[in-house]
C-alpha atoms as a PDB file:
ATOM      1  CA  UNK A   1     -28.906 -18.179  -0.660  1.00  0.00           C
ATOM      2  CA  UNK A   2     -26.481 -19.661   1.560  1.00  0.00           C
ATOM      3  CA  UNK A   3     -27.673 -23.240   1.295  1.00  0.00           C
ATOM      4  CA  UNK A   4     -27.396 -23.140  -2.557  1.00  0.00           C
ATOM      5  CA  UNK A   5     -24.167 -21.362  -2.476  1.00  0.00           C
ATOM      6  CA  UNK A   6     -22.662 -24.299   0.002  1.00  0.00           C
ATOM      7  CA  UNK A   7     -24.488 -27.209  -2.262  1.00  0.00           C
ATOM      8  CA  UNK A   8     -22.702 -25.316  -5.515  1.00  0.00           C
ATOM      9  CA  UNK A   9     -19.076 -25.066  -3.772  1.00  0.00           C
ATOM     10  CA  UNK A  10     -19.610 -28.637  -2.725  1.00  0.00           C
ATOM     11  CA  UNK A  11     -20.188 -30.186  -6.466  1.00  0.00           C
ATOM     12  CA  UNK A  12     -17.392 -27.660  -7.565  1.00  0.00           C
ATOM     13  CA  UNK A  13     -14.894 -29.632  -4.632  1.00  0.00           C
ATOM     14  CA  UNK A  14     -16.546 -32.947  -5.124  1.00  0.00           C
ATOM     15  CA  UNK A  15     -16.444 -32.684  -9.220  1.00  0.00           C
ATOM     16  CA  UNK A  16     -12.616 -33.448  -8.633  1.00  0.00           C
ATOM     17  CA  UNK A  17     -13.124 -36.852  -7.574  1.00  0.00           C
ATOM     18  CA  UNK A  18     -15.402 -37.271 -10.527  1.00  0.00           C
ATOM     19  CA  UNK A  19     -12.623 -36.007 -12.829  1.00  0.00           C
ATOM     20  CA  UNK A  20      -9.555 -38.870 -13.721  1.00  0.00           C
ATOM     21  CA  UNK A  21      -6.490 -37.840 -12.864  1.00  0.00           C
ATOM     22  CA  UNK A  22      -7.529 -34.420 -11.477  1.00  0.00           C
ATOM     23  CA  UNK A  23      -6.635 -33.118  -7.888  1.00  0.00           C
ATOM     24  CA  UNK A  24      -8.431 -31.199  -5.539  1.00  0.00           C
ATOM     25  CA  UNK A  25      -5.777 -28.188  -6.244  1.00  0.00           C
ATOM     26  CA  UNK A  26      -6.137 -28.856 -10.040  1.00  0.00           C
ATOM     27  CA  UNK A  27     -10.004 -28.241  -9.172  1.00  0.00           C
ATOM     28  CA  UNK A  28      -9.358 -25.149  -7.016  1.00  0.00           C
ATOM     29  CA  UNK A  29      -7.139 -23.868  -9.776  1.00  0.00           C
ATOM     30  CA  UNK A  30      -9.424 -24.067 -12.504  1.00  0.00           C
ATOM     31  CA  UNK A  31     -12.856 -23.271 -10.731  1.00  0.00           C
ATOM     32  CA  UNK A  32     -11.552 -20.002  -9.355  1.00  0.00           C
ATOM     33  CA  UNK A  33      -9.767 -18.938 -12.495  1.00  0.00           C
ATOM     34  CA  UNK A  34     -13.456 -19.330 -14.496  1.00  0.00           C
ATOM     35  CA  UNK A  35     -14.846 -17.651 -11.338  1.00  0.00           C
ATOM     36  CA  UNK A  36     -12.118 -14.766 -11.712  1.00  0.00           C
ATOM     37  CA  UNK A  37     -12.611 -14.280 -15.308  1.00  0.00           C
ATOM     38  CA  UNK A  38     -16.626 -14.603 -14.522  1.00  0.00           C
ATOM     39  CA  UNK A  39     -16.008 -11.555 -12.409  1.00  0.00           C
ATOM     40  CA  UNK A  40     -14.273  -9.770 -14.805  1.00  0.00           C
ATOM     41  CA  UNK A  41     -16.516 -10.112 -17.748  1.00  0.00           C
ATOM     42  CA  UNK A  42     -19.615  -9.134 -15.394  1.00  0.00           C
ATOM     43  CA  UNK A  43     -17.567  -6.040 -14.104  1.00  0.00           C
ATOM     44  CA  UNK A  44     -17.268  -4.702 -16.933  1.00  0.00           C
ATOM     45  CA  UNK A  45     -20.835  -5.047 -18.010  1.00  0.00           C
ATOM     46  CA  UNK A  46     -21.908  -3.706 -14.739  1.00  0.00           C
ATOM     47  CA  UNK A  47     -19.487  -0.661 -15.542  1.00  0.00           C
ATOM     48  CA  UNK A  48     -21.114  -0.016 -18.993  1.00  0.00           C
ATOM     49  CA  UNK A  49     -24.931  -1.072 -17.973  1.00  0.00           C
ATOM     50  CA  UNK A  50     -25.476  -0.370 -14.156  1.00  0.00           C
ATOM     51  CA  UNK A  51     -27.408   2.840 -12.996  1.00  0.00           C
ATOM     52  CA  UNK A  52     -26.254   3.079  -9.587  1.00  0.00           C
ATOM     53  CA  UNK A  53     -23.140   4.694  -8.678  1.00  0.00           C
ATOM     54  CA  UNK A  54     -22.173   2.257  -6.356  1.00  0.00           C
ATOM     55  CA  UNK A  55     -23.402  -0.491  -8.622  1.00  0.00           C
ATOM     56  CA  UNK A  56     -21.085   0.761 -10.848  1.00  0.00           C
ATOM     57  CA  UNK A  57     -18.461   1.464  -7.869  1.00  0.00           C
ATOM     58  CA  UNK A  58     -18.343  -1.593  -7.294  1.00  0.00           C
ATOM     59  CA  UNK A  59     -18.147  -3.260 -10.357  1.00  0.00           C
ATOM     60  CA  UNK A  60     -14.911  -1.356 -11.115  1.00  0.00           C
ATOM     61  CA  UNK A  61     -13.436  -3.024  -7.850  1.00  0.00           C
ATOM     62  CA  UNK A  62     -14.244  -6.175  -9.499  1.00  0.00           C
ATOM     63  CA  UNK A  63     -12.815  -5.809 -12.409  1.00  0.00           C
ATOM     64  CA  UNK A  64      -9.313  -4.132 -11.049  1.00  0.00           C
ATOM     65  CA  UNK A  65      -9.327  -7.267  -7.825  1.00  0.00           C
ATOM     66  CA  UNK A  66     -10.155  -9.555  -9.769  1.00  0.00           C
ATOM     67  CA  UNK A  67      -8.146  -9.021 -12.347  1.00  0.00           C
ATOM     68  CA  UNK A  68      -4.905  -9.177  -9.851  1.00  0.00           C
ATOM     69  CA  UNK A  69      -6.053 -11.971  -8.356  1.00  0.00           C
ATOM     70  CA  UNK A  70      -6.291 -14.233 -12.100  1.00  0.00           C
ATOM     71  CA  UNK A  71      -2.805 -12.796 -12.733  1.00  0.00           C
ATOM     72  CA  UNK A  72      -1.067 -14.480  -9.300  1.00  0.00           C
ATOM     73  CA  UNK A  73      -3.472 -17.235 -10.239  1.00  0.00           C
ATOM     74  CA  UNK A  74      -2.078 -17.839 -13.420  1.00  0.00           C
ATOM     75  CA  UNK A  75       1.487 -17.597 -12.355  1.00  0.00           C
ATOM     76  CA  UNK A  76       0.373 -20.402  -9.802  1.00  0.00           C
ATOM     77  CA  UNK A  77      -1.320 -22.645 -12.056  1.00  0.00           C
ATOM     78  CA  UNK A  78       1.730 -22.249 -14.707  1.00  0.00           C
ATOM     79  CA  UNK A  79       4.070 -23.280 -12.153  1.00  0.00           C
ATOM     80  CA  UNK A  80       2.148 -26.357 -10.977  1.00  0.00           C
ATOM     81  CA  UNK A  81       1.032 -27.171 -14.447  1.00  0.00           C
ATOM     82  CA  UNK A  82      -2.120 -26.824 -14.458  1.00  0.00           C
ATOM     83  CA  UNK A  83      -3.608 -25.713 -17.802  1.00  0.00           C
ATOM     84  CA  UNK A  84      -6.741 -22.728 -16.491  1.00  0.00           C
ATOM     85  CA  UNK A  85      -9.565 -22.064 -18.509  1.00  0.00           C
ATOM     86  CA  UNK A  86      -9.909 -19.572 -21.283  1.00  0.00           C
ATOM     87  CA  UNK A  87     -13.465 -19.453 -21.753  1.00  0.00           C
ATOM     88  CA  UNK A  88     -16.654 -18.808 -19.524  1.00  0.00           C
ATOM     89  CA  UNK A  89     -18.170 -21.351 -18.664  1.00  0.00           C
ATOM     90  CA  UNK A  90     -22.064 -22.310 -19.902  1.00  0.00           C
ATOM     91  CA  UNK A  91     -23.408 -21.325 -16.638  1.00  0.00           C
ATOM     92  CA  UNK A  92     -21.196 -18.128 -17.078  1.00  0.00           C
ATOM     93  CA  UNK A  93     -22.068 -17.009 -20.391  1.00  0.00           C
ATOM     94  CA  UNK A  94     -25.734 -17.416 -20.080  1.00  0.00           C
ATOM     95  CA  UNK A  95     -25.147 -15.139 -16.564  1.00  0.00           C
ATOM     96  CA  UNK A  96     -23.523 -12.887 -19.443  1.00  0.00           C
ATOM     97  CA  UNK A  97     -25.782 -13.059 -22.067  1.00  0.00           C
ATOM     98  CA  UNK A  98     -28.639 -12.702 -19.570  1.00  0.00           C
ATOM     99  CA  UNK A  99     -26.789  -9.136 -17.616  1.00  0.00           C
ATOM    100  CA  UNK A 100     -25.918  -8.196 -21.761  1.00  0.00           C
ATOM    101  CA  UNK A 101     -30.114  -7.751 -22.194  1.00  0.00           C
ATOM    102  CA  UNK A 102     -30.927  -5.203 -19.431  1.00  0.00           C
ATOM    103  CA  UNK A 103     -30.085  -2.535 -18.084  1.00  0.00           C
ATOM    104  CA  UNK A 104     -31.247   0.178 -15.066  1.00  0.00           C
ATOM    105  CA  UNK A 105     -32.535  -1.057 -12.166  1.00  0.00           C
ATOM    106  CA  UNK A 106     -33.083  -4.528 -13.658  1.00  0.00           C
ATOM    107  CA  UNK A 107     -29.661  -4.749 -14.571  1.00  0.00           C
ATOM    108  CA  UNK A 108     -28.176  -3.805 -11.066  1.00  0.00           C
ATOM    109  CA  UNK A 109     -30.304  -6.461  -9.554  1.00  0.00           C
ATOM    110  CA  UNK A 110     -29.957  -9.471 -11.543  1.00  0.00           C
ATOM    111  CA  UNK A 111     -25.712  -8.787 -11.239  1.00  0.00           C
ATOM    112  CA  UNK A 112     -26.145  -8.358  -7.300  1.00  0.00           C
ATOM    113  CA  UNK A 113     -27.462 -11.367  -7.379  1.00  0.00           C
ATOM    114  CA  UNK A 114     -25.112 -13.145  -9.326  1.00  0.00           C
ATOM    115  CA  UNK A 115     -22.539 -11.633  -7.189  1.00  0.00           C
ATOM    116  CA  UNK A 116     -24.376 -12.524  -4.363  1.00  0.00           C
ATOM    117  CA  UNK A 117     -24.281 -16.451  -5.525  1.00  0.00           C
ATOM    118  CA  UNK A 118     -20.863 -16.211  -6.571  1.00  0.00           C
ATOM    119  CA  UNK A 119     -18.856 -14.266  -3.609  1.00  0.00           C
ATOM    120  CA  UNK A 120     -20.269 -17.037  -1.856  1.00  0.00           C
ATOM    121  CA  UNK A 121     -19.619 -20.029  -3.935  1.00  0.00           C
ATOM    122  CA  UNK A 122     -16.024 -18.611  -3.766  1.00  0.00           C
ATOM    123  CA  UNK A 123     -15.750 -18.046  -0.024  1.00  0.00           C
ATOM    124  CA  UNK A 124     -16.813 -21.800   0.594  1.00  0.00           C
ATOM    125  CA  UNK A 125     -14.227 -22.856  -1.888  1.00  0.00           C
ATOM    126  CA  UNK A 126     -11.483 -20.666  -0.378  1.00  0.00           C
ATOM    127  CA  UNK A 127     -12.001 -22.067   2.914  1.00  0.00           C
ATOM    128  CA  UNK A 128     -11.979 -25.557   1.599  1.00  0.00           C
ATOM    129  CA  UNK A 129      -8.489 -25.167  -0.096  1.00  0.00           C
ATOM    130  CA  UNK A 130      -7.428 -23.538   3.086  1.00  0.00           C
ATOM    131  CA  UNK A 131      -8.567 -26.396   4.897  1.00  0.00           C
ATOM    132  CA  UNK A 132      -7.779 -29.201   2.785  1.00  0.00           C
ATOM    133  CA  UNK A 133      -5.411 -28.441  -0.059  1.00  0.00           C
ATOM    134  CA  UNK A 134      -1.880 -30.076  -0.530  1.00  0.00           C
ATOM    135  CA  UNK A 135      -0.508 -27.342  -3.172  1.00  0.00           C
ATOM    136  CA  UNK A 136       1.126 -25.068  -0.724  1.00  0.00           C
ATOM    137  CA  UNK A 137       1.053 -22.326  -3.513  1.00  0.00           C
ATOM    138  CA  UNK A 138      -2.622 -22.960  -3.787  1.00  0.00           C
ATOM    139  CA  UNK A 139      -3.130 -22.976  -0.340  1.00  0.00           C
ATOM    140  CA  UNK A 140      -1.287 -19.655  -0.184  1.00  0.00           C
ATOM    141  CA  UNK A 141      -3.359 -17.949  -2.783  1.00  0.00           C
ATOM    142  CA  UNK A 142      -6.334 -19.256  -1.032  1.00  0.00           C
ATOM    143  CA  UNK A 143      -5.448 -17.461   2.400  1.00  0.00           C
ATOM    144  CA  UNK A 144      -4.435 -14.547   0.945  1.00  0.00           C
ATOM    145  CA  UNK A 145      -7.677 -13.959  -1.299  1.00  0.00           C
ATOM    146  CA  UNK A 146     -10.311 -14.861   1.502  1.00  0.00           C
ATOM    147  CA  UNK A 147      -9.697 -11.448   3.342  1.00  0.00           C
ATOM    148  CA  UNK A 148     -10.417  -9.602  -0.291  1.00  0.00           C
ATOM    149  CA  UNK A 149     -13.251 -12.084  -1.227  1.00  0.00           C
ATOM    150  CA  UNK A 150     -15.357 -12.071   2.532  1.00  0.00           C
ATOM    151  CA  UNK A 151     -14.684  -7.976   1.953  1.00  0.00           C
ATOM    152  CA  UNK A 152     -16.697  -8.225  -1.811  1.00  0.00           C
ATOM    153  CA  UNK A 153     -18.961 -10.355  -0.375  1.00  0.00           C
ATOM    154  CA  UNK A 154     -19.977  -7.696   2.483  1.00  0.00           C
ATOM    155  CA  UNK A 155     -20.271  -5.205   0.093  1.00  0.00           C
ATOM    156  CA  UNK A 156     -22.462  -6.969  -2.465  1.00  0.00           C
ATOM    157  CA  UNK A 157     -24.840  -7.512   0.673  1.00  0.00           C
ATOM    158  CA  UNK A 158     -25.109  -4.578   1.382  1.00  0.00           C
ATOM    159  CA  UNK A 159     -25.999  -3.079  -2.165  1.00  0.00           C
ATOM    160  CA  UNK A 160     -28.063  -5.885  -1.989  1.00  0.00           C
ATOM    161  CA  UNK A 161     -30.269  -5.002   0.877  1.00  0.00           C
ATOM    162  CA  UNK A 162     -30.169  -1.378  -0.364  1.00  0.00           C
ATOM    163  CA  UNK A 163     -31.474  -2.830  -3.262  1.00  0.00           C
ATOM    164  CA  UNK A 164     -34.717  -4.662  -1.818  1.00  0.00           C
ATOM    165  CA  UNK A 165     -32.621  -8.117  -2.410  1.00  0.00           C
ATOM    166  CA  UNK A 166     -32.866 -10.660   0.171  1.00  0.00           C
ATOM    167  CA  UNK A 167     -29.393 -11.414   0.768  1.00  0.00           C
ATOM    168  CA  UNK A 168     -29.283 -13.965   3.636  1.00  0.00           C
END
């Protein structure tokens, strides 16, 4: 899972280049706003549709971190002038529309794994503006959100494995 979360945060960072007139921070801006509202959205279906309490537990973590972390985000991204996203993306709302059709036990492992593939993704792109971005808000945001993101991403692995998901 690893490997295809590193070759997903590596298109998201190269897709800048790709993009005219786009920067690296524009990229990191917009990628984890989509991934923040991704988050969100999932949360609360995991709220509504999970059977596990901690399932559940944790999706209500998600909804209330994430949703502080799009806030500072979009306070960033307004100052810098970056216009964010306001939709889900494709890959997003078929994630969506996929978690919308089940529910029990399927439900609470197809969203592990999502969060799985995502508190990864989002991790490797942390670390990258931390390593490489000019926006010193950016940057900021960046360093301050790893701690809470590595955290989610420890938890999810461990529902995970509770769950019978391999999560290496």
């Amino acid at each position: 899972m690893v490997d295809d979360a590193e070759a997903t945060a590596s298109a998201v960072a190269d897709s800048a280049a790709n993009t005219p007139g786009e920067t690296m921070d524009e990229s990191f801006l917009q990628n984890v706003a989509e991934g923040g509202m991704a988050e969100v959205e999932a949360g609360k279906l995991a709220k509504a549709n999970a059977s596990s309490p901690a399932v559940k537990s944790f999706a209500a973590m998600m909804v209330k971190d994430h949703s502080a972390a799009n806030a500072k985000l979009q306070k960033i991204a307004a100052d810098s002038g970056v216009t964010l996203p306001t939709q889900l993306s494709a890959e997003h709302q078929a994630m969506k529309g996929k978690l919308s059709e089940l529910s029990g036990e399927a439900f609470d492992k197809e969203y592990l794994r999502g969060q799985l593939k995502d508190h990864e993704v989002t991790v490797i792109l942390l670390r990258t503006q931390i390593d490489s971005g000019q926006n010193a808000d950016a940057k900021g945001f960046a360093s301050q959100t790893l701690p809470t993101v590595e955290t989610h991403l420890r938890k999810v692995k461990e529902l995970a494995a509770k769950s019978g998901i391999d999560a290496s």
